[in-house]
N, C-alpha and C. Protein backbone atom coordinates (compact mmCIF):
# COMPACT_ATOMS: atom_id res chain seq x y z
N UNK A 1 -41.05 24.01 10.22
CA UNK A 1 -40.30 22.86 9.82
C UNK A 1 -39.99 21.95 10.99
N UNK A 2 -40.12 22.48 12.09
CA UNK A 2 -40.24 21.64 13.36
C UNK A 2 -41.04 20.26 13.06
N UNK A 3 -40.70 19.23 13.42
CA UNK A 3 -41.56 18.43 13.82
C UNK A 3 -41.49 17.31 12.32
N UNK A 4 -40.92 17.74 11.12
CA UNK A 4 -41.07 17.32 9.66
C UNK A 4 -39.96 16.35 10.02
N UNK A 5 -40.36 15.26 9.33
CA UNK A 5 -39.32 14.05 9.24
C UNK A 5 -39.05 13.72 8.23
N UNK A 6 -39.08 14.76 6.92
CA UNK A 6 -38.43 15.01 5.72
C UNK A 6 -37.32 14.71 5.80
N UNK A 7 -36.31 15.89 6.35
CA UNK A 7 -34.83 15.41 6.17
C UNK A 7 -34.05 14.57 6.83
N UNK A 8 -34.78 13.91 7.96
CA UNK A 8 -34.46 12.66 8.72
C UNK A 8 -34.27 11.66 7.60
N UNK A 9 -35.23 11.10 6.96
CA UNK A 9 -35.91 10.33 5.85
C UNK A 9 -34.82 10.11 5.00
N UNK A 10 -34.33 10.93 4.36
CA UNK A 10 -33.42 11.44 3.41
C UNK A 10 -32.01 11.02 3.91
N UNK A 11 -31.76 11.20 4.94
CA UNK A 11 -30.15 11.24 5.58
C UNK A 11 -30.28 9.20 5.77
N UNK A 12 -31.67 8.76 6.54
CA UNK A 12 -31.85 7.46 6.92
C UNK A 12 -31.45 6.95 5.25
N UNK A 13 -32.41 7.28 4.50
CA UNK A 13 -32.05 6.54 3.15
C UNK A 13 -30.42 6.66 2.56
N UNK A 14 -30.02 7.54 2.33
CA UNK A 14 -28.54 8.01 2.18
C UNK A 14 -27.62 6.87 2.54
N UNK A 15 -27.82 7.14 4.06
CA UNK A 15 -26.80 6.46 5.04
C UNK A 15 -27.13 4.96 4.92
N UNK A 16 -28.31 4.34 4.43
CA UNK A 16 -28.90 2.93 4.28
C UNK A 16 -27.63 1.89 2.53
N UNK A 17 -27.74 3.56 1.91
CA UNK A 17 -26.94 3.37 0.36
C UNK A 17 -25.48 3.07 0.76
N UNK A 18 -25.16 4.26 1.10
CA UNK A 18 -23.93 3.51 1.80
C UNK A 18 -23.05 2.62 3.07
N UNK A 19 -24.09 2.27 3.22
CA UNK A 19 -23.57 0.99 4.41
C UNK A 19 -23.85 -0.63 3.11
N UNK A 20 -25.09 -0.17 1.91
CA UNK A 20 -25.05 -1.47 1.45
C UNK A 20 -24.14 -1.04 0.29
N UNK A 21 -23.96 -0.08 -0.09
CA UNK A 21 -22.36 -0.02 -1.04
C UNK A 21 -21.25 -0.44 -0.64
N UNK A 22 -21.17 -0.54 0.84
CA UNK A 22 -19.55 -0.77 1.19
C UNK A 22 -19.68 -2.03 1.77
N UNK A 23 -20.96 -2.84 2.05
CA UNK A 23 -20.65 -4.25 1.91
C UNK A 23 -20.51 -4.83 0.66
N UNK A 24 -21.56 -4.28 -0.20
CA UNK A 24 -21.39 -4.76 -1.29
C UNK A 24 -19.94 -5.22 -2.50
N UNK A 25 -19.09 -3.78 -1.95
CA UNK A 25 -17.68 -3.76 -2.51
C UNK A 25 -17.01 -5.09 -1.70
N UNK A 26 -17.54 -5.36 -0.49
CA UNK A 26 -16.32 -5.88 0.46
C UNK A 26 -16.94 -7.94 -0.22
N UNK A 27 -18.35 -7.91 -0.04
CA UNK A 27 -18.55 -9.25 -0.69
C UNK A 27 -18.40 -9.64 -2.01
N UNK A 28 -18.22 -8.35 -2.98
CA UNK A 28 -17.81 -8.51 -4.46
C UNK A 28 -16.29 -9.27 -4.17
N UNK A 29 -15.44 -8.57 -3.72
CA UNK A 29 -14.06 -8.54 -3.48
C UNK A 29 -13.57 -9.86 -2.73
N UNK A 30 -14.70 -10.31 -1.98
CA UNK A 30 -14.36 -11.74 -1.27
C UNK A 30 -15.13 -12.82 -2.16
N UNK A 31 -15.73 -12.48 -3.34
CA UNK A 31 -16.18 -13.78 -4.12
C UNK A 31 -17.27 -14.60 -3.77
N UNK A 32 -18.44 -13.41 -2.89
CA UNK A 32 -19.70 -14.00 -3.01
C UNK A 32 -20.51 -13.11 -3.20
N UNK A 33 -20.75 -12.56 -4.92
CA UNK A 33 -21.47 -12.00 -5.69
C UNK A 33 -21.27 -12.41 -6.94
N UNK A 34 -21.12 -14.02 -7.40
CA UNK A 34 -20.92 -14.33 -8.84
C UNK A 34 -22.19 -13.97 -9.87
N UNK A 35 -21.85 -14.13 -10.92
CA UNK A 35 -22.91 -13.51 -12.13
C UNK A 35 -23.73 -14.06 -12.08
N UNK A 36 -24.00 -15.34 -11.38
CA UNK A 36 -24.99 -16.22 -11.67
C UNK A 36 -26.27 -15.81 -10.39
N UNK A 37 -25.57 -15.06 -9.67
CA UNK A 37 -27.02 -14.23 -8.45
C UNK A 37 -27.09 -13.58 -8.62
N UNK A 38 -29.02 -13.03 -9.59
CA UNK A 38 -28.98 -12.06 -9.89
C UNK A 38 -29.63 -10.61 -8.61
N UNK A 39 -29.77 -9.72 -9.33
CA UNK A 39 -30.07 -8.87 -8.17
C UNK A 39 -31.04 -8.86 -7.15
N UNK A 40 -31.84 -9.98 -7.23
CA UNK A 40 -33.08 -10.19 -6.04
C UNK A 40 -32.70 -11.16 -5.59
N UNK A 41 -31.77 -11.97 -5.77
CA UNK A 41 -31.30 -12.85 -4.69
C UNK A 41 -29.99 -12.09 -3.51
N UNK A 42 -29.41 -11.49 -4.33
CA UNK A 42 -28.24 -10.51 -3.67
C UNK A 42 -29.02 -9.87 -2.48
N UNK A 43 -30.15 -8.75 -3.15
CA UNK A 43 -30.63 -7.90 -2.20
C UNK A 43 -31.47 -8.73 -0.45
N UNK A 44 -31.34 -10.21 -1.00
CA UNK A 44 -32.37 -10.43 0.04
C UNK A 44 -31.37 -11.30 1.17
N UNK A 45 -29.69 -11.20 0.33
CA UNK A 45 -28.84 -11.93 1.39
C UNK A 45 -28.44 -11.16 2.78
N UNK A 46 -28.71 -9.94 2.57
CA UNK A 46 -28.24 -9.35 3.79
C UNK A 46 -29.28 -8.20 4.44
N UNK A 47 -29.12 -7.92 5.38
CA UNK A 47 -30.65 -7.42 6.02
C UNK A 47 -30.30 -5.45 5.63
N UNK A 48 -29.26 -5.34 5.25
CA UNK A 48 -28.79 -4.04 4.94
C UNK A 48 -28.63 -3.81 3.56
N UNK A 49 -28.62 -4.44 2.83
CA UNK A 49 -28.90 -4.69 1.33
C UNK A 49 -30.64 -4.46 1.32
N UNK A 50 -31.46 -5.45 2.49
CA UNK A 50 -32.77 -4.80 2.03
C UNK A 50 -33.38 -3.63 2.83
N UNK A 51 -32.48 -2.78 3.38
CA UNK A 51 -32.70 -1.39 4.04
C UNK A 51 -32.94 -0.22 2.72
N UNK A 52 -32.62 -1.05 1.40
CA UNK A 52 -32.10 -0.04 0.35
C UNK A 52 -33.63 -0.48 -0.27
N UNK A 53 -34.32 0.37 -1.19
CA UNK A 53 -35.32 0.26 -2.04
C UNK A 53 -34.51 -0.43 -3.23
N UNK A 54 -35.12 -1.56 -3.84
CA UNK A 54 -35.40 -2.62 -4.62
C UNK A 54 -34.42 -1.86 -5.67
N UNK A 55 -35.51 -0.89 -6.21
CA UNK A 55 -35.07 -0.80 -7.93
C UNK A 55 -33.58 0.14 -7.33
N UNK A 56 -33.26 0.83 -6.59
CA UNK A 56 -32.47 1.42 -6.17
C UNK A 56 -30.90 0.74 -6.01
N UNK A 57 -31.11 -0.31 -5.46
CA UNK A 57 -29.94 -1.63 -4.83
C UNK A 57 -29.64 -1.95 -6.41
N UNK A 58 -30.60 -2.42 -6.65
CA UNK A 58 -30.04 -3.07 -8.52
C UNK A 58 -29.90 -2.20 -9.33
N UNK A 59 -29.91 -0.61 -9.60
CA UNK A 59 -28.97 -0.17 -10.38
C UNK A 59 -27.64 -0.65 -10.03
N UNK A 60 -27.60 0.32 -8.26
CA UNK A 60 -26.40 0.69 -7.96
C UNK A 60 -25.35 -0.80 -7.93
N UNK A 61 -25.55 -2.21 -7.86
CA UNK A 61 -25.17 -3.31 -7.92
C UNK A 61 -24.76 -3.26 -9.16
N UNK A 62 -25.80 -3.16 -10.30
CA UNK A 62 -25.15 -3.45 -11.85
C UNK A 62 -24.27 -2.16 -12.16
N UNK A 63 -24.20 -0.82 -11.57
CA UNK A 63 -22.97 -0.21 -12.09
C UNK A 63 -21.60 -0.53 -10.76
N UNK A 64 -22.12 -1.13 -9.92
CA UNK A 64 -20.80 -1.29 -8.61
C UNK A 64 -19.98 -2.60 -9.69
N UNK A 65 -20.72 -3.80 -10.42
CA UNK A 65 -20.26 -4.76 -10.44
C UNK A 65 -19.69 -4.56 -11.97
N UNK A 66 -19.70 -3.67 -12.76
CA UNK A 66 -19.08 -3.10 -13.85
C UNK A 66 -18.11 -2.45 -13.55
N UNK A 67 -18.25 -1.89 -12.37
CA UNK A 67 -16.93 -1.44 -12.47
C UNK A 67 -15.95 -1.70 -11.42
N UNK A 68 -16.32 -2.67 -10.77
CA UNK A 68 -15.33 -3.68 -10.24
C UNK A 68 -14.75 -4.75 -11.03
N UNK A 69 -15.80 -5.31 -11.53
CA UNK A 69 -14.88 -6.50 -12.73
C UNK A 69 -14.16 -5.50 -13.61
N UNK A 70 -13.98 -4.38 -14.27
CA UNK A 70 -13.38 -3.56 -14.88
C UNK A 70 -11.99 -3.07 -14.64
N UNK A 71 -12.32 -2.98 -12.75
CA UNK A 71 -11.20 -2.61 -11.90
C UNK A 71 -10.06 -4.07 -12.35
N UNK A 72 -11.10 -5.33 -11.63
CA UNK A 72 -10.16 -6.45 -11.26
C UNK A 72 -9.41 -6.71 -12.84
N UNK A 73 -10.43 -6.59 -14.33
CA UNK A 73 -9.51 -6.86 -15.32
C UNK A 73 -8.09 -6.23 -15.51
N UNK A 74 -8.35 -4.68 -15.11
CA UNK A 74 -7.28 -3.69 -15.39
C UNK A 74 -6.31 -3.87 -14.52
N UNK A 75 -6.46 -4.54 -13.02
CA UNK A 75 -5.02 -4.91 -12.03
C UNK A 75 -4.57 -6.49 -12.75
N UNK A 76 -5.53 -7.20 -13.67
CA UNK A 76 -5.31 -8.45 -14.14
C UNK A 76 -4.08 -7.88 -15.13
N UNK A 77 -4.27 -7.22 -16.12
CA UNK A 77 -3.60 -6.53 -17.23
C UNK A 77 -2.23 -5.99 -16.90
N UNK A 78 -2.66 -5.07 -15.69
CA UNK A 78 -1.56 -4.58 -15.28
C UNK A 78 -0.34 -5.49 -14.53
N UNK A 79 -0.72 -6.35 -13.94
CA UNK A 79 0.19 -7.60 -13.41
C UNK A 79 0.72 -8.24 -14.23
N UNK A 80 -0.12 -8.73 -15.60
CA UNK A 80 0.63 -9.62 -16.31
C UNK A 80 1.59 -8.43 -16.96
N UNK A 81 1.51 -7.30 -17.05
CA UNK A 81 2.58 -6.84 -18.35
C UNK A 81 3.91 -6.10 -17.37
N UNK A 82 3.19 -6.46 -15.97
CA UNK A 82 4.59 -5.94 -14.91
C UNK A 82 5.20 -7.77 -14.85
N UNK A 83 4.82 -8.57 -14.83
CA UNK A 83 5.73 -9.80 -14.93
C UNK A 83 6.16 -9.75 -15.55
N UNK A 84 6.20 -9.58 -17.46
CA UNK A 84 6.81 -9.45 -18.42
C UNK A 84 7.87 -8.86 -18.40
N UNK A 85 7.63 -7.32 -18.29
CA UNK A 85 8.53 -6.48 -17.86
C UNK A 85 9.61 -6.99 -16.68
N UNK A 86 9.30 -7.38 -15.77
CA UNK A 86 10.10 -8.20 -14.73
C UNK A 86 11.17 -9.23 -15.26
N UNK A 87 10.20 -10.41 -16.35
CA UNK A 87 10.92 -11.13 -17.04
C UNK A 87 12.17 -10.76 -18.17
N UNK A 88 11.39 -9.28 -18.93
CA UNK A 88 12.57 -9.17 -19.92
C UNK A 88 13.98 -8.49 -18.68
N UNK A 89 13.77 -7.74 -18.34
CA UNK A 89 14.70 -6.63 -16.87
C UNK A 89 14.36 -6.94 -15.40
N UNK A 90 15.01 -8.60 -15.21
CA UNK A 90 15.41 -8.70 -13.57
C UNK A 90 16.23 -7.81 -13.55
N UNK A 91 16.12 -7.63 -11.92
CA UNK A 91 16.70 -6.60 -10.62
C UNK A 91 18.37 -7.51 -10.90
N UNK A 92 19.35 -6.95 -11.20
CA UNK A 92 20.64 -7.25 -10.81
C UNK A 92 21.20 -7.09 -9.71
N UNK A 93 20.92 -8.61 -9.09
CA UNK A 93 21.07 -8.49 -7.57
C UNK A 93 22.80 -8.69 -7.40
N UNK A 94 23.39 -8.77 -8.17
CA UNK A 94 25.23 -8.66 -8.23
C UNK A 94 25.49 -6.77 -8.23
N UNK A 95 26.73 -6.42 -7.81
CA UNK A 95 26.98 -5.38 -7.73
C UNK A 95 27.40 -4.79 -8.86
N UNK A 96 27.90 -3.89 -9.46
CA UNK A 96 28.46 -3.61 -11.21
C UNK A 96 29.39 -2.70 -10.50
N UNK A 97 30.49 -3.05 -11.64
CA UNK A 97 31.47 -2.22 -11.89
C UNK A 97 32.49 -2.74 -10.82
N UNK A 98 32.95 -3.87 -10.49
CA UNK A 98 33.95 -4.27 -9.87
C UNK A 98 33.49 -4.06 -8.32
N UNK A 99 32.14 -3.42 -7.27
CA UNK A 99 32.53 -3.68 -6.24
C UNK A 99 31.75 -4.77 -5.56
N UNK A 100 32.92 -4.88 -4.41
CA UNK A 100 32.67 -6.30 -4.03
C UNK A 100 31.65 -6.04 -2.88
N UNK A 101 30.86 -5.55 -2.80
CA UNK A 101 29.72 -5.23 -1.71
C UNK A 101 28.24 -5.28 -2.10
N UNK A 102 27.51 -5.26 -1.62
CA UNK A 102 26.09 -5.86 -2.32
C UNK A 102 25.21 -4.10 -2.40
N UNK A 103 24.15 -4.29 -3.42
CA UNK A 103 23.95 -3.01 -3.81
C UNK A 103 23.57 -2.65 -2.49
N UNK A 104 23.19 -1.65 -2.07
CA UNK A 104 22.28 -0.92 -0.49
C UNK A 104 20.85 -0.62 -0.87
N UNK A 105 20.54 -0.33 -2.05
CA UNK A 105 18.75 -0.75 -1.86
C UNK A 105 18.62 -1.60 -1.86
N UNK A 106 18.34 -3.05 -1.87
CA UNK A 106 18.50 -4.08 -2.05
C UNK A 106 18.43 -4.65 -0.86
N UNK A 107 19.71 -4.08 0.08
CA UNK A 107 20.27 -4.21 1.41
C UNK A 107 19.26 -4.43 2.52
N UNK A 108 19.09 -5.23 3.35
CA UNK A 108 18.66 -4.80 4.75
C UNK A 108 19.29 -4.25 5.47
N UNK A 109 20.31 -3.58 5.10
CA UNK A 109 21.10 -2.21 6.25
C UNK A 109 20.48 -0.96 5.89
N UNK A 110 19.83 -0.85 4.68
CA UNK A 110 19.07 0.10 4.59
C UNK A 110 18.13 0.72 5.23
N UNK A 111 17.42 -0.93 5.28
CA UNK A 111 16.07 -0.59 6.51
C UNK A 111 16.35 -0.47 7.63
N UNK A 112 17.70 -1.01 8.23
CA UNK A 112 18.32 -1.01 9.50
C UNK A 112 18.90 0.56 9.74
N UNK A 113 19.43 1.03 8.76
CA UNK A 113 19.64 1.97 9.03
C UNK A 113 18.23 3.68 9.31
N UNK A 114 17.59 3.40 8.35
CA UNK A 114 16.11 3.80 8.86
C UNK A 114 15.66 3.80 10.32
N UNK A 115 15.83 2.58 10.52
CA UNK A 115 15.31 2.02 12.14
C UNK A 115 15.75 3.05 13.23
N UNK A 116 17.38 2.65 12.69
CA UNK A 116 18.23 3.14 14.00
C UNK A 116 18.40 4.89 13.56
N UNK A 117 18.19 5.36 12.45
CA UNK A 117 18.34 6.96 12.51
C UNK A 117 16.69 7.30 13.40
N UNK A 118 15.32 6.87 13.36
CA UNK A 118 14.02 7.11 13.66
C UNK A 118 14.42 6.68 15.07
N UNK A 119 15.60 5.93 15.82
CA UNK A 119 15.67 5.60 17.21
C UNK A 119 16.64 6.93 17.71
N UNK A 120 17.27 7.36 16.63
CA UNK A 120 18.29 8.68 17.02
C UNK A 120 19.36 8.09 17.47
N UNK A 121 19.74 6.21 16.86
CA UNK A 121 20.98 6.13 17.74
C UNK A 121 22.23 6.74 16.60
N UNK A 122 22.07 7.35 15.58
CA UNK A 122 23.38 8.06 15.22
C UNK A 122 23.86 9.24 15.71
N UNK A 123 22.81 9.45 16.39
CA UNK A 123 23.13 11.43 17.23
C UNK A 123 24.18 11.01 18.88
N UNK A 124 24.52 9.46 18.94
CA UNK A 124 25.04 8.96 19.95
C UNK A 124 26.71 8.85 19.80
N UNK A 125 26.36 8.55 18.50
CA UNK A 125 27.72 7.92 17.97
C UNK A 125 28.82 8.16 16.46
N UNK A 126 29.21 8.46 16.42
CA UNK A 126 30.02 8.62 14.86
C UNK A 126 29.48 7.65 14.36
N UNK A 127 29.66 8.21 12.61
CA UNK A 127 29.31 6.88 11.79
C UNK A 127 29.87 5.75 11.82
N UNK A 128 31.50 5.86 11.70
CA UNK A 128 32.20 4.30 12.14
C UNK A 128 31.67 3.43 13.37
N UNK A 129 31.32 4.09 14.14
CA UNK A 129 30.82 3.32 15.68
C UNK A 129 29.76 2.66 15.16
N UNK A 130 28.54 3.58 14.78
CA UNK A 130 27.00 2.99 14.32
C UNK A 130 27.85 1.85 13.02
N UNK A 131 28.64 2.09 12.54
CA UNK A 131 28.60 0.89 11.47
C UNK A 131 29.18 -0.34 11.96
N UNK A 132 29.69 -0.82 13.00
CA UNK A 132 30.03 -1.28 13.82
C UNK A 132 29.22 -2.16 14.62
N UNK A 133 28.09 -1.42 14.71
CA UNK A 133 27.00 -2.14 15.64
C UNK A 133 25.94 -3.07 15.01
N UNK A 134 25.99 -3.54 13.92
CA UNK A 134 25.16 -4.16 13.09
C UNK A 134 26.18 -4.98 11.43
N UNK A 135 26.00 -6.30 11.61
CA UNK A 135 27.06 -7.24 10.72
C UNK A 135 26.20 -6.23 9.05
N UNK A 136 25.35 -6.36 8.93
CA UNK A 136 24.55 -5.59 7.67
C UNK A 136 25.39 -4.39 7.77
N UNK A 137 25.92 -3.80 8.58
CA UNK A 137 26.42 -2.15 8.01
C UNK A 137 28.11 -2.75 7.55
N UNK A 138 28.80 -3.58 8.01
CA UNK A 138 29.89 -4.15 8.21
C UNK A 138 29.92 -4.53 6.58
N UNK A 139 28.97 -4.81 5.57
CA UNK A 139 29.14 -5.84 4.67
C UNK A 139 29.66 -4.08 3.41
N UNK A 140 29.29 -2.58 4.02
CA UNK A 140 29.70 -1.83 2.76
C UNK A 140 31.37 -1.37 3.57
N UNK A 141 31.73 -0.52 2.60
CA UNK A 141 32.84 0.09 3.05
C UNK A 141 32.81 1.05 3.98
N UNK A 142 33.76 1.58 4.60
CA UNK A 142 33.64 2.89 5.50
C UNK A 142 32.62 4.07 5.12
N UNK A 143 33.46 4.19 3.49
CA UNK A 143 33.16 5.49 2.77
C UNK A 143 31.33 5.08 2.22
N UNK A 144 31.65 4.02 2.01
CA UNK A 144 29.91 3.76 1.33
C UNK A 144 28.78 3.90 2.54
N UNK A 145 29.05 3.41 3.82
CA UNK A 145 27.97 3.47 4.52
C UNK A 145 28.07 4.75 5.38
N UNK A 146 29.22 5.90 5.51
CA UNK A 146 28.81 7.05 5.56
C UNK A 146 28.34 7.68 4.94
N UNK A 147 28.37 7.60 3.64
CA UNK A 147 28.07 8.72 2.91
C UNK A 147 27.12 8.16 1.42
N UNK A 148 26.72 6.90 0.98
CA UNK A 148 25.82 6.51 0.61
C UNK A 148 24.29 5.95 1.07
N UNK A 149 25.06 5.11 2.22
CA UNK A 149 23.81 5.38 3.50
C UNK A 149 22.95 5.86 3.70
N UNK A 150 23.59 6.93 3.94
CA UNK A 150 22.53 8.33 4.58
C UNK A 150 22.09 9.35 3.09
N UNK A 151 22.26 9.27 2.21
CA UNK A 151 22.01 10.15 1.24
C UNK A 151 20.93 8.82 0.28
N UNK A 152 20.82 7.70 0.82
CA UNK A 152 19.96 6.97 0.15
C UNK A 152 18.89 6.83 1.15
N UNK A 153 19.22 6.67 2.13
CA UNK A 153 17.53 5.95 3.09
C UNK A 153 16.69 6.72 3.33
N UNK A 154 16.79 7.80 2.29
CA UNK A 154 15.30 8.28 2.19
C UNK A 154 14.85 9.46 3.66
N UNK A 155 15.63 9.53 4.78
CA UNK A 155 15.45 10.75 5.85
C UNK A 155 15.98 11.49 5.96
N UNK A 156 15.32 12.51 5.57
CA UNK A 156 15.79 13.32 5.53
C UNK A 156 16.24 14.54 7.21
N UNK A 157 17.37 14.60 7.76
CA UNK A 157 17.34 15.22 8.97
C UNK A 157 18.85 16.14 9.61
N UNK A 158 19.60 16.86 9.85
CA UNK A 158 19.89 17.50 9.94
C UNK A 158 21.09 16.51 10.30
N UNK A 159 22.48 16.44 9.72
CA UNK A 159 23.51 15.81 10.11
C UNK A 159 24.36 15.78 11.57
N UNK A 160 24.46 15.19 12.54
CA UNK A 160 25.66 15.95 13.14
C UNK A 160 26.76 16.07 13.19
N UNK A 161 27.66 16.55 13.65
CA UNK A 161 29.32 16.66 13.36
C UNK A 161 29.54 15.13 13.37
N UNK A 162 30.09 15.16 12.09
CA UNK A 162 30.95 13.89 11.96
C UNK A 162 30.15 12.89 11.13
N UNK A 163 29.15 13.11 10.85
CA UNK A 163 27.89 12.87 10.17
C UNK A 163 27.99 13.47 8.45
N UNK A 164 28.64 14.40 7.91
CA UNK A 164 29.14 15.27 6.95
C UNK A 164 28.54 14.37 6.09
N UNK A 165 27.62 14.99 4.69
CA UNK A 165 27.61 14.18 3.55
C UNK A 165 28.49 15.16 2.82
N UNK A 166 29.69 14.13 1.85
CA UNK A 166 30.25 14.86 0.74
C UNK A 166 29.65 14.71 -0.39
């Protein structure tokens, strides 16, 4: 089997399919593969498109482009019935139930607070101090940005004294 350029052949063709599959996805997706070019004009736009055998390129084109327009209808579908949904149930960006502070997902102290736990500056300081250091932590209460804070932003990490979630 020395010397056979059988499975060379094979890997060259392979590797030829997918270099013109993944342009192919990338020029579908940028809007220069309309219906109106059919598959022998496509194959002859790019010099890696004609690395691929003929009848080979134009299957794989007419099932790539079925099921990309398939894809793009179904994110079409799916967008319009998430606007709807959006439209009947906006986000209530007011607080409920009497408090006067703005929700914390919502918040950019949230993400601020993210920031500064991934910088470790709460392992520096009590929570009152860290809330202190940023007008966004200033806008909840004492009790809310110790202890809603940290049980909402999502990190999970080992408290330190004075740090306590109740």
């Amino acid at each position: 089997m020395s010397g056979s350029s059988w499975p060379v052949s094979i890997l060259q063709v392979s590797f030829a399919l997918l270099v013109a599959k993944e342009i192919l996805q990338q020029d579908f997706c940028a809007g220069m593969l309309p219906r109106t070019l059919g598959p022998a004009e496509v194959h002859e736009m790019r010099r890696e498109y004609e690395a691929v055998e003929y009848e080979k390129f134009r299957t794989n084109l007419n099932k790539l482009r079925k099921k990309l327009e398939f894809q793009q209808s179904s994110a079409a579908l799916d967008d319009a019935a998430l606007q709807h949904y959006m439209g009947l149930n906006p986000v209530n960006m007011n607080p409920t139930g009497g408090m006067n502070y703005p929700r914390w997902d919502l918040s950019d102290a949230q993400r601020l607070l993210k920031e500064d736990i991934a910088a470790e500056r709460h392992k520096a300081m009590k929570p009152q101090e860290l809330r202190m250091t940023r007008l966004e932590y200033q806008r909840f209460p004492k009790d809310v940005f110790r202890n809603t804070s940290i049980r909402r932003s999502g990190v999970s990490l080992k408290l330190p004294i004075g740090w306590s979630q109740k």
